[in-house]
C-alpha atoms as a PDB file:
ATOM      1  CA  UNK A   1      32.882 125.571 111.814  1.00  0.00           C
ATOM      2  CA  UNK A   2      29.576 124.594 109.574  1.00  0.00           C
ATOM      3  CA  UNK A   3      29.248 122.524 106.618  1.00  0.00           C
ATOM      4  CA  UNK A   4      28.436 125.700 104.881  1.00  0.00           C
ATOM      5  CA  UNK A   5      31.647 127.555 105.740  1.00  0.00           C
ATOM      6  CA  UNK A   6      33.582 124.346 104.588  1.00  0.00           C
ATOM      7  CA  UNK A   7      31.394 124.357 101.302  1.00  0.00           C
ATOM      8  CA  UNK A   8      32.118 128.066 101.045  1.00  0.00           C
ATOM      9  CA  UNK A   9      35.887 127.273 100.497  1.00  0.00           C
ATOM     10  CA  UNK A  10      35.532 124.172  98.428  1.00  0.00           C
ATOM     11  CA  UNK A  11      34.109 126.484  96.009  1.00  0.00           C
ATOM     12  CA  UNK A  12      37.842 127.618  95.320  1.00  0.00           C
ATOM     13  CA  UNK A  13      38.870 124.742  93.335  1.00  0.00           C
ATOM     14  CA  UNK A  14      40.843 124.491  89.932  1.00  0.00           C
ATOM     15  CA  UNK A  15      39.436 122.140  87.006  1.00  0.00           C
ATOM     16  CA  UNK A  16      40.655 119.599  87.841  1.00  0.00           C
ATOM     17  CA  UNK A  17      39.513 119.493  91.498  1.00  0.00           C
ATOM     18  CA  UNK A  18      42.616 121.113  93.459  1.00  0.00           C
ATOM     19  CA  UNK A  19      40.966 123.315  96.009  1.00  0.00           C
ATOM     20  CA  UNK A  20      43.098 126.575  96.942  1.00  0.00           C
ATOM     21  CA  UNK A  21      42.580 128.572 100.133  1.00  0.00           C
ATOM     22  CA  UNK A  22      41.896 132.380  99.004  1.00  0.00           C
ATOM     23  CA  UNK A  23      43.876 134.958 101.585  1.00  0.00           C
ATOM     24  CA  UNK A  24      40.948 136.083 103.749  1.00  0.00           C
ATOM     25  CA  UNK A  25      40.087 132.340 104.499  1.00  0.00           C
ATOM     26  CA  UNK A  26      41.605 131.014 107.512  1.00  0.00           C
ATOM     27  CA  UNK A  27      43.588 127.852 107.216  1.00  0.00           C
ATOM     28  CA  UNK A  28      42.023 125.867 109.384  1.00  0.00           C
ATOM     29  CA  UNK A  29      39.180 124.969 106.851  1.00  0.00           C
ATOM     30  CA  UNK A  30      41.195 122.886 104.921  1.00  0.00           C
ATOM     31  CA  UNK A  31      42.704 120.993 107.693  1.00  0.00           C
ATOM     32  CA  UNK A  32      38.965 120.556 108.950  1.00  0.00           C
ATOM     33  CA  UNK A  33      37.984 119.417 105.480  1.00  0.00           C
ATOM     34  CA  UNK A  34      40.381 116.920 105.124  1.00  0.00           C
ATOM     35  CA  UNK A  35      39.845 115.763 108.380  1.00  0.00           C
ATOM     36  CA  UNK A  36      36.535 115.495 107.604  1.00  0.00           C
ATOM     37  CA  UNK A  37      37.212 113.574 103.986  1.00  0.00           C
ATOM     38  CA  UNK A  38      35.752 116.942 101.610  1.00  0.00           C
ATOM     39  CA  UNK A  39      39.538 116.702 100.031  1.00  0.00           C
ATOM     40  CA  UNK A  40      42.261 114.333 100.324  1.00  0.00           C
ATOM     41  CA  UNK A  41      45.504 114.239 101.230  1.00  0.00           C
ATOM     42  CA  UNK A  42      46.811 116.330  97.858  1.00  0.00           C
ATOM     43  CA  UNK A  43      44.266 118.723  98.333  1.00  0.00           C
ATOM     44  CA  UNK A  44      42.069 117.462  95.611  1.00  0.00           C
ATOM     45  CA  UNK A  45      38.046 117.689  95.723  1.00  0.00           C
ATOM     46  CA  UNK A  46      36.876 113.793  96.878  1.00  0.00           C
ATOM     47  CA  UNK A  47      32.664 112.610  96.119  1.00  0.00           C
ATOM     48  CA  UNK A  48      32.358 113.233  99.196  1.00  0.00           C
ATOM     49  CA  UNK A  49      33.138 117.297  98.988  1.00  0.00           C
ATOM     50  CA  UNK A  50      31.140 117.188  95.688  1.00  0.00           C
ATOM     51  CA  UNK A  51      28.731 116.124  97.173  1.00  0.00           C
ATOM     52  CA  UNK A  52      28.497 118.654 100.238  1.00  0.00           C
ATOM     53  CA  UNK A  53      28.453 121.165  97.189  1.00  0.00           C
ATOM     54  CA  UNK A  54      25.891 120.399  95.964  1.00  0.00           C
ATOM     55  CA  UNK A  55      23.643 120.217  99.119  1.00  0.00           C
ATOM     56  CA  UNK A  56      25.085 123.704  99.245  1.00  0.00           C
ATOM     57  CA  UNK A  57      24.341 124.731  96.019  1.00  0.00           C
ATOM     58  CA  UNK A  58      28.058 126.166  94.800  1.00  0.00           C
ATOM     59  CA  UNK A  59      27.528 125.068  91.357  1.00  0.00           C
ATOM     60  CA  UNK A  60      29.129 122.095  91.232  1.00  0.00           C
END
């Protein structure tokens, strides 16, 4: 799993930085991301995932 297919599903985030999982994404992207610090433990976008977004360029 890339840092673009992580960025691909941090895209799916709420206003206020909760990132959801849409259906045809597999779940293991979110466990990776945390893992990996791109959300924390609530699920919520951290600098660090903004940041990967924006190397990315998913509008953030």
């Amino acid at each position: 799993m890339s840092e673009k297919d992580i960025a691909a599903v941090l895209q799916y985030r709420y206003g206020d930085g909760l990132v959801y999982l849409p259906k045809d994404r597999p779940r293991d992207v979110l466990k990776v991301a945390s893992q990996l610090g791109f959300i924390d433990a609530e699920g919520y976008l951290t600098r660090k995932g903004r940041a990967l977004l924006a190397r990315y360029s998913y509008g953030y």
